[in-house]
Protein backbone atom coordinates (compact mmCIF):
# COMPACT_ATOMS: atom_id res chain seq x y z
CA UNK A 1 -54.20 -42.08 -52.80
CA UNK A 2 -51.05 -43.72 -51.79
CA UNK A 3 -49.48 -40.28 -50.78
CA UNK A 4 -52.50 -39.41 -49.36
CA UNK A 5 -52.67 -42.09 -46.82
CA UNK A 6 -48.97 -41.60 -46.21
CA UNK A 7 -49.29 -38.28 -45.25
CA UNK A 8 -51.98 -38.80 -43.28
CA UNK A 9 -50.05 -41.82 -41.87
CA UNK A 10 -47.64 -39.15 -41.12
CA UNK A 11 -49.34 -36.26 -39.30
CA UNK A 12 -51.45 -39.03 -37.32
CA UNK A 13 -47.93 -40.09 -36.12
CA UNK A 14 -46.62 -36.78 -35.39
CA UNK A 15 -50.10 -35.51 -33.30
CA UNK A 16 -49.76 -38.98 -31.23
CA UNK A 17 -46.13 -38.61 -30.31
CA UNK A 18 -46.65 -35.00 -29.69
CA UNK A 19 -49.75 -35.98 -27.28
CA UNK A 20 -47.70 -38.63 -25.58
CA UNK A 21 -45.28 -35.86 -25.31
CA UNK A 22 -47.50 -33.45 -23.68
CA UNK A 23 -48.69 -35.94 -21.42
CA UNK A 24 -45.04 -36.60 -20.06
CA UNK A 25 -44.21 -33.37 -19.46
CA UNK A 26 -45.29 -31.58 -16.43
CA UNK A 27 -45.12 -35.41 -14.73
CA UNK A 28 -42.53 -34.09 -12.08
CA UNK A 29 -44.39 -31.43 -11.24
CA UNK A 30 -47.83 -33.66 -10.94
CA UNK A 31 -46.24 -36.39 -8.92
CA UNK A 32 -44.77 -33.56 -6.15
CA UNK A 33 -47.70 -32.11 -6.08
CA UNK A 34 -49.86 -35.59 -5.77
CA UNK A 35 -47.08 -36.45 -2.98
CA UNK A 36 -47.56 -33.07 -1.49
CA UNK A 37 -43.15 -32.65 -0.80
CA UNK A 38 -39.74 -32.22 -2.78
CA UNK A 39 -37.65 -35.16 -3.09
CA UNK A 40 -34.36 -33.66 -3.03
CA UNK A 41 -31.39 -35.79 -3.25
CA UNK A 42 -28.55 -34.17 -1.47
CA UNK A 43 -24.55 -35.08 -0.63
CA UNK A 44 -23.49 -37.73 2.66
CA UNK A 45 -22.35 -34.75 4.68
CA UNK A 46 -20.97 -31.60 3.41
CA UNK A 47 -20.86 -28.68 5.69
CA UNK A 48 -21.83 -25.86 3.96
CA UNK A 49 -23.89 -27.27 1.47
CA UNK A 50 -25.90 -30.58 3.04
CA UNK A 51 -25.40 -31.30 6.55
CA UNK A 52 -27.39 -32.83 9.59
CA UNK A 53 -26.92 -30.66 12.26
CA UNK A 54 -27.36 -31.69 15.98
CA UNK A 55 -31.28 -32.33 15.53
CA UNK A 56 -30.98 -34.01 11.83
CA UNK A 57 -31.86 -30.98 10.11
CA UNK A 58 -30.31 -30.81 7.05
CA UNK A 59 -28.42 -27.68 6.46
CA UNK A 60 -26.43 -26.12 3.50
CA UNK A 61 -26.88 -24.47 0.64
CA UNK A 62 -28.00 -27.15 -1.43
CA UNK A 63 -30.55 -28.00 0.88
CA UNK A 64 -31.69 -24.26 0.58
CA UNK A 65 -31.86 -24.76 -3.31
CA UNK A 66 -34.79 -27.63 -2.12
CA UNK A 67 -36.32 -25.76 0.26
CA UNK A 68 -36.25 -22.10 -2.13
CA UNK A 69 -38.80 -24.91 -4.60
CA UNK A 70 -40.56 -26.16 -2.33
CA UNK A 71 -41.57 -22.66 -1.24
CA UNK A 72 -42.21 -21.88 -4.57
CA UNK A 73 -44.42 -24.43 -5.75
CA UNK A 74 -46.55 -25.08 -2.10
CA UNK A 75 -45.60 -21.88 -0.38
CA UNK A 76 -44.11 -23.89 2.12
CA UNK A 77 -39.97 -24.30 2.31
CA UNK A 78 -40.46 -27.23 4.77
CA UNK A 79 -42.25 -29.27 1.79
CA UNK A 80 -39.33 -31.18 1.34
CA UNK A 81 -37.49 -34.98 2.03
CA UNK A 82 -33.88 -35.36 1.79
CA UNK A 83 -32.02 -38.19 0.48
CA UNK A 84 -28.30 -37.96 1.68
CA UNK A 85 -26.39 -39.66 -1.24
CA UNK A 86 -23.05 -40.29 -1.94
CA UNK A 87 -21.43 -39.31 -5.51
CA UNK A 88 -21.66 -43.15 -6.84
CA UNK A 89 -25.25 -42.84 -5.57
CA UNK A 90 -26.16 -39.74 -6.78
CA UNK A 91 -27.39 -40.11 -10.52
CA UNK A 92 -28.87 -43.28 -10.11
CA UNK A 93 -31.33 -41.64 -7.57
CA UNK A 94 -31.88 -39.26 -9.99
CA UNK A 95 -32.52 -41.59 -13.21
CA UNK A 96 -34.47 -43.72 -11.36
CA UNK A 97 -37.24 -41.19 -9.99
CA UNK A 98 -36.01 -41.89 -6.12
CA UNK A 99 -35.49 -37.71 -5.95
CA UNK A 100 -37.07 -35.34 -7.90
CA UNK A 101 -34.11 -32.65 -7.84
CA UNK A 102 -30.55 -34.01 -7.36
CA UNK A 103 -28.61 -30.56 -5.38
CA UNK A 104 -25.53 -32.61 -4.47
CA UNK A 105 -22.05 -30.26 -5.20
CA UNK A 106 -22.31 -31.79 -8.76
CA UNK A 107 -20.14 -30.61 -11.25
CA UNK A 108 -21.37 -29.55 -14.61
CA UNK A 109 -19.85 -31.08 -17.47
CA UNK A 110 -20.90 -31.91 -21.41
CA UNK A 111 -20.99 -35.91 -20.56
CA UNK A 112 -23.80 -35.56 -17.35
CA UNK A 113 -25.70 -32.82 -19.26
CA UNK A 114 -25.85 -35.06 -22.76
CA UNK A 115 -25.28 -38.51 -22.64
CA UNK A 116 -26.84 -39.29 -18.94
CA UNK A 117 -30.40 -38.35 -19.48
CA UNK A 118 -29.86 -35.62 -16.54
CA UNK A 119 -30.02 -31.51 -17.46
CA UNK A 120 -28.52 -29.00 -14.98
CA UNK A 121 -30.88 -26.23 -14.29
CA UNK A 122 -28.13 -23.97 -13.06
CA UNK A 123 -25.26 -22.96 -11.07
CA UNK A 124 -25.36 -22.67 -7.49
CA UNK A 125 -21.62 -22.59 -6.54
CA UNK A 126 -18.56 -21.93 -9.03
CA UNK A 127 -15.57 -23.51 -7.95
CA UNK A 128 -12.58 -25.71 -8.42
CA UNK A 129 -10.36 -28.30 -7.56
CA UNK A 130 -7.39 -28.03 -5.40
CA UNK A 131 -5.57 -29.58 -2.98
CA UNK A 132 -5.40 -29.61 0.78
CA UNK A 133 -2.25 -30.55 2.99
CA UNK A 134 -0.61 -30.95 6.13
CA UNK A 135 1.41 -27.55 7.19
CA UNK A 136 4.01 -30.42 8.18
CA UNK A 137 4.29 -31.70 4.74
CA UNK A 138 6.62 -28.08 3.77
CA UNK A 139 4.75 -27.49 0.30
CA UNK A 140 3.88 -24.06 -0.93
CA UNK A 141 2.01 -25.10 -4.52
CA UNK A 142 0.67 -28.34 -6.14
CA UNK A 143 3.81 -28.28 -8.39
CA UNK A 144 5.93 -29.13 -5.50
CA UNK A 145 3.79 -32.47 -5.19
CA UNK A 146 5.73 -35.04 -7.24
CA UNK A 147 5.30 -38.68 -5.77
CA UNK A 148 2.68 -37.94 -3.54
CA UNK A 149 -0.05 -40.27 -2.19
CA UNK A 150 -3.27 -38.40 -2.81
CA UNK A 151 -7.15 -39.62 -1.39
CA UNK A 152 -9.74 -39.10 -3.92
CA UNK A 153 -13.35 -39.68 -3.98
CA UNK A 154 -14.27 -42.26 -6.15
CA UNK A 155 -17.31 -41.47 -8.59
CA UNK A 156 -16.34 -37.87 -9.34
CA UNK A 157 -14.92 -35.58 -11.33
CA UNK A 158 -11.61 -34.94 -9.54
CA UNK A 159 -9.88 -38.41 -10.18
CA UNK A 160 -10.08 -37.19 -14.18
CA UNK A 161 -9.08 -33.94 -13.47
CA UNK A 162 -5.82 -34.60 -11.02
CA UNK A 163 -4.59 -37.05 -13.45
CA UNK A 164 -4.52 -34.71 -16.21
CA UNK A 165 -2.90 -32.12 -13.93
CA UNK A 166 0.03 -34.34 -12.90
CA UNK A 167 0.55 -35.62 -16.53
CA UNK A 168 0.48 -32.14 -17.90
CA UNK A 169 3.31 -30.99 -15.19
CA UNK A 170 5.45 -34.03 -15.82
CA UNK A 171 4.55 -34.92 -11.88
CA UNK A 172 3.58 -38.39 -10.72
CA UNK A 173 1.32 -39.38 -7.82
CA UNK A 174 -0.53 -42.58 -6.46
CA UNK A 175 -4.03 -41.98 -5.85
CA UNK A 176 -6.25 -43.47 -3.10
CA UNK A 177 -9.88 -43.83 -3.38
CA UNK A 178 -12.93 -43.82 -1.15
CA UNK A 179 -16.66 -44.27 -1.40
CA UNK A 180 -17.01 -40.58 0.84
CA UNK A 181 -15.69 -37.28 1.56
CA UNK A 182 -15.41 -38.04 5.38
CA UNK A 183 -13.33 -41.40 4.66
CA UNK A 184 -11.09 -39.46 2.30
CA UNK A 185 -10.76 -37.06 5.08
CA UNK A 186 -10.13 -39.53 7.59
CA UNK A 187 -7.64 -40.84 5.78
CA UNK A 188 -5.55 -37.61 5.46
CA UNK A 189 -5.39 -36.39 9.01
CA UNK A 190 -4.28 -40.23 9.67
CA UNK A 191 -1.39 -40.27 7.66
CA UNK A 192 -2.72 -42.84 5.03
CA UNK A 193 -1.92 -40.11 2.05
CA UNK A 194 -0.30 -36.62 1.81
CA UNK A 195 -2.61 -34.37 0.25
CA UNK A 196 -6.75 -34.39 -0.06
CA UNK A 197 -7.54 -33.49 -3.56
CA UNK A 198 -11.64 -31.83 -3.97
CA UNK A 199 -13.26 -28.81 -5.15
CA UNK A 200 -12.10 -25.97 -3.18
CA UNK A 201 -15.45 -25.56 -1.38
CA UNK A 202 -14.94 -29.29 0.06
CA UNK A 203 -11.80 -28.84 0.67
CA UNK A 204 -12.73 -25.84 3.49
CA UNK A 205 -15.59 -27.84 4.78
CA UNK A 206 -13.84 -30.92 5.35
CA UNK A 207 -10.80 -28.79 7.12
CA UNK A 208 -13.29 -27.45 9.62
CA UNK A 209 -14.24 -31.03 10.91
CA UNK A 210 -10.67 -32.20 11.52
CA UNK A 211 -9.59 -32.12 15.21
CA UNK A 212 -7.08 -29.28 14.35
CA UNK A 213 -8.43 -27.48 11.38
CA UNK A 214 -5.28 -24.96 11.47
CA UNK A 215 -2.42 -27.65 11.19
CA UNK A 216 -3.60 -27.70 7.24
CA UNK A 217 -3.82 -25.13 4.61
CA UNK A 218 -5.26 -25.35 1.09
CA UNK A 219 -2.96 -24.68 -1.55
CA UNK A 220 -3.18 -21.98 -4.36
CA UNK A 221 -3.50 -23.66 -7.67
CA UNK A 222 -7.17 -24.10 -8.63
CA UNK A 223 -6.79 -26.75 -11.39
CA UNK A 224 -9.83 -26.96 -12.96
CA UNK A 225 -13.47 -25.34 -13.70
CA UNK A 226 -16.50 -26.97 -11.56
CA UNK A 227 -19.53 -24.89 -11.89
CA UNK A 228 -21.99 -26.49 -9.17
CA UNK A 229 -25.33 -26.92 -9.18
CA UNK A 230 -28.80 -28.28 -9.17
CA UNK A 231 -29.90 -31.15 -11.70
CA UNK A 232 -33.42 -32.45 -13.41
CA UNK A 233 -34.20 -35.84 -15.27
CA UNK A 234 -34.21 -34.28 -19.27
CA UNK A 235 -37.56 -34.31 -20.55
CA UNK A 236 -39.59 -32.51 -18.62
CA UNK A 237 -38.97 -29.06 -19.70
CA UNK A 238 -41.73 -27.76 -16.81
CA UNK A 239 -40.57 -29.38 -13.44
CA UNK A 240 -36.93 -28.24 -15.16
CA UNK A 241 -37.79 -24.50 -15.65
CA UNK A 242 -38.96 -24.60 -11.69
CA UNK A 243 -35.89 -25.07 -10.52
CA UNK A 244 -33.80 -23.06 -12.97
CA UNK A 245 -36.02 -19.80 -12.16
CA UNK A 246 -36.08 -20.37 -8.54
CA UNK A 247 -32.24 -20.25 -8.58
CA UNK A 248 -32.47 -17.55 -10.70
CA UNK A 249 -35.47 -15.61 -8.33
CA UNK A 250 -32.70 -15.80 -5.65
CA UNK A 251 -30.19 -14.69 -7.79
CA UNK A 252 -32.45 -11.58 -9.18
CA UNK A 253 -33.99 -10.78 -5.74
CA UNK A 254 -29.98 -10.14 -4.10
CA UNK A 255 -29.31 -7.48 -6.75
CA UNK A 256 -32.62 -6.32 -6.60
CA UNK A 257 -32.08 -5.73 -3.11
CA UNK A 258 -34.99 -7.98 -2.13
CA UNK A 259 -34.54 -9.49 1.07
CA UNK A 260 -35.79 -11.76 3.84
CA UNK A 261 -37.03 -8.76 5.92
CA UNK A 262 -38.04 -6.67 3.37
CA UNK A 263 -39.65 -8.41 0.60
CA UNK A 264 -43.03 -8.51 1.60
CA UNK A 265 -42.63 -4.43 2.32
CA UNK A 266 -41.28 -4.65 -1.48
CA UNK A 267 -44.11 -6.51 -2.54
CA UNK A 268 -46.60 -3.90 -1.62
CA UNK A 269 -45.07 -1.01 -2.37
CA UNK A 270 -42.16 -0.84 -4.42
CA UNK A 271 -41.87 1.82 -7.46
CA UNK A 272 -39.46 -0.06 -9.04
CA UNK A 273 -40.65 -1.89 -12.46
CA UNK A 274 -38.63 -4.82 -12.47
CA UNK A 275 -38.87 -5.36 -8.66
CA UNK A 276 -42.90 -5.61 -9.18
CA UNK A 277 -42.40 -7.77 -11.80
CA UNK A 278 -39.77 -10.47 -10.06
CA UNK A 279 -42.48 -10.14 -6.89
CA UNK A 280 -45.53 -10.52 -8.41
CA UNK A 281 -47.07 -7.37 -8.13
CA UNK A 282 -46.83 -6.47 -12.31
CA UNK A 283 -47.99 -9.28 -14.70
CA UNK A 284 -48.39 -13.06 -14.03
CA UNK A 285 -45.25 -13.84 -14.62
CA UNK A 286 -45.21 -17.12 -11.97
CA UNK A 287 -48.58 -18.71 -14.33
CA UNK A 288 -46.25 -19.33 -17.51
CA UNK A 289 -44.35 -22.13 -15.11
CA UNK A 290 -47.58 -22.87 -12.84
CA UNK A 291 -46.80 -21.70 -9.64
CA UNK A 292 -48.39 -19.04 -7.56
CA UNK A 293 -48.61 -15.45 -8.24
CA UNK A 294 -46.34 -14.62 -5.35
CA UNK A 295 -43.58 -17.69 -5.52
CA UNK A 296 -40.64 -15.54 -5.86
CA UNK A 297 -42.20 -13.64 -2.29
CA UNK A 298 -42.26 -17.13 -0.80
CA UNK A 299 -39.00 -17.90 -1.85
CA UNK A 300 -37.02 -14.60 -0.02
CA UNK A 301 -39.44 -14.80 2.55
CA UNK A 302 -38.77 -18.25 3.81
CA UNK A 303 -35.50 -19.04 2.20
CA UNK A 304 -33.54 -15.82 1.82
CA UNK A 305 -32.42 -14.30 -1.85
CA UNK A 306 -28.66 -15.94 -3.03
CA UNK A 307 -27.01 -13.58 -0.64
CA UNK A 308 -28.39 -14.36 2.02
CA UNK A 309 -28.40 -18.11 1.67
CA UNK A 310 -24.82 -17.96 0.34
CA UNK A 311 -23.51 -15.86 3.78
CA UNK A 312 -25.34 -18.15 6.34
CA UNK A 313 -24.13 -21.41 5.29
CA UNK A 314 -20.46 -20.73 3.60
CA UNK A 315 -19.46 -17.06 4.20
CA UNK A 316 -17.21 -15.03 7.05
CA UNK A 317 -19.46 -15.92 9.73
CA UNK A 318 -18.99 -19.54 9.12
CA UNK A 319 -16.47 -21.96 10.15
CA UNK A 320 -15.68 -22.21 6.32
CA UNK A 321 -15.38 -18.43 6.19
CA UNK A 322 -15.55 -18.64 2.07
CA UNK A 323 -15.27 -15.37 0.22
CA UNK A 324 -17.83 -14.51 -2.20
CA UNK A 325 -15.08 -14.59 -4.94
CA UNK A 326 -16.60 -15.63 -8.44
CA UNK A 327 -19.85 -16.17 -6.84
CA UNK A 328 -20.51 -12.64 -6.17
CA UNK A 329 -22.96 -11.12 -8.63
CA UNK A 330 -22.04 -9.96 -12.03
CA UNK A 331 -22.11 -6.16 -11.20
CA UNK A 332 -19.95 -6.72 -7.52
CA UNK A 333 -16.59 -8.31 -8.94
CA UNK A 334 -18.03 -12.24 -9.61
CA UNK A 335 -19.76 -13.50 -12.41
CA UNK A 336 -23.31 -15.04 -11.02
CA UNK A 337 -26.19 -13.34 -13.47
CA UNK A 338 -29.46 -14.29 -13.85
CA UNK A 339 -31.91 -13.55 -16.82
CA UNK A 340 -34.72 -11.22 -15.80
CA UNK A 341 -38.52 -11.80 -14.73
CA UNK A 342 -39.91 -10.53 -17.73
């Protein structure tokens, strides 16, 4: 009888916790949906990836992650509220339910993805740190940067990083920190240090905002491995599959050949199998995650597929002028890849 109540004891347990854990998830989802917008928590001022332009709308690719879910859960890409946050700000906001998707140039790494409560639902931007100097300053590489004063954002993953690239080459430096990109900026173009130490992609945004962009050149080392990109609170495996497959709908509509202009013409039409599946027109693939039958149409339609999205806000036609590089897709020279609609 003993073993009998135990066991009962038991499974009553279980069933409650795995009620209380149905009832959780899907709470991201509810609350956006209650609220009728996005929370997204984006960076202070990044061209290329969250920026205020003359009007205050924020513009970037990061901001297009935000807008790609709002269209995908309301059909509507202008469903969504910034928060412009600064990297000491940034997972706080998140933790704390102030944003429900943090798409802030935020690196991925084991610590953030285990031991903060946070889970990144993809990546939106591979890059890597490197350094960016004065043309006056004579240096060719990093390696030629022993005793150099070096600004560095506080709160990020570069301070970590830079240190264990000077130790490793037997160099030595003295680092300066600041609360923002723009102050370490600032600071460079004043004279205050001799390099400006970032990922890559902040390294060519912050360039184009000095008063003589050309007078500076970003050297060739890439020291480390920062794969970029949206980030969830863990635990609610439904508001985090949203964003991962609306990353990946972008991803899967560029090599596709889905685009802006054509994707409702694809919709309707198309002969292609897995093209009628990513668009809706084969299965009901968007009701295993809740959305609407045509969410991945919404998504190209309003936002444009990865391509697109990557080419208006960082490529040639941009002041940055980035090259595609290792975010071109998988079967074009890069290594972005997305699982299929399926």
């Amino acid at each position: 009888m003993k073993m009998l109540k135990s066991t009962l004891a038991v499974v009553t347990a279980a069933a409650v916790l795995g009620m209380s854990g149905f009832a959780q998830a899907g709470a991201t989802l509810d609350a956006v949906q209650k609220k009728g917008f996005v929370q997204c928590g984006v960076s202070d001022g990044l061209p290329g990836f969250s920026v205020p332009d003359a009007s205050g709308k924020i513009l970037g690719i990061d901001a297009d992650v935000c807008r790609a879910v709002a269209a995908a859960v309301f059909g509507d890409a202008t469903k969504v509220k910034f928060s412009q946050l600064n990297a000491k700000e940034r997972f706080t906001a998140l933790q704390s339910g102030e944003v429900d998707v943090l798409s802030r140039n935020t690196t991925w790494t084991s610590s953030r993805d285990s031991g903060m409560g946070l889970v990144f639902a993809g990546v939106t931007y591979y890059d890597g740190i490197g350094f960016l100097v004065n043309n006056k300053l004579g240096v060719k590489s990093a390696k030629e940067l022993d005793g150099a004063t070096i600004c560095i954002q506080a709160g990020t993953t570069t301070e970590l990083n830079v240190s264990d690239y000077f130790r490793g080459n037997g160099l030595k430096y003295t680092p300066i920190t600041f609360d923002t990109s723009d102050e370490s900026a600032k600071s460079l173009e004043s004279g205050r240090c001799d390099v400006l130490t970032s990922d890559k992609s902040q390294l060519y945004a912050q360039r184009s905002k000095l008063a003589t962009p050309t007078d500076y050149v970003v050297l060739p080392e890439t020291i480390s491995k920062e794969p970029l990109g949206p980030v969830v609170r863990k635990g609610d495996e439904e508001w985090f599959s949203i964003v991962k497959w609306t990353l990946f709908a972008m991803l899967n509509a560029e090599e596709a050949g889905v685009t802006s202009k054509n994707v409702e013409a694809e919709a309707k039409s198309t002969k292609n199998p897995d093209v009628a599946r990513l668009l809706g027109a084969d299965g009901e693939y968007g009701k295993d995650l809740k959305l609407p039958k045509d969410w991945v149409v919404q998504i190209v339609k309003q936002v444009g597929n990865y391509g697109e999205v990557f080419e208006k806000n960082l490529g040639k036609s941009t002041p940055l002028a980035i090259d595609r590089g290792l975010n071109a897709l998988w079967n074009n020279g890069g290594i972005q890849y997305a699982p299929p609609v399926r």
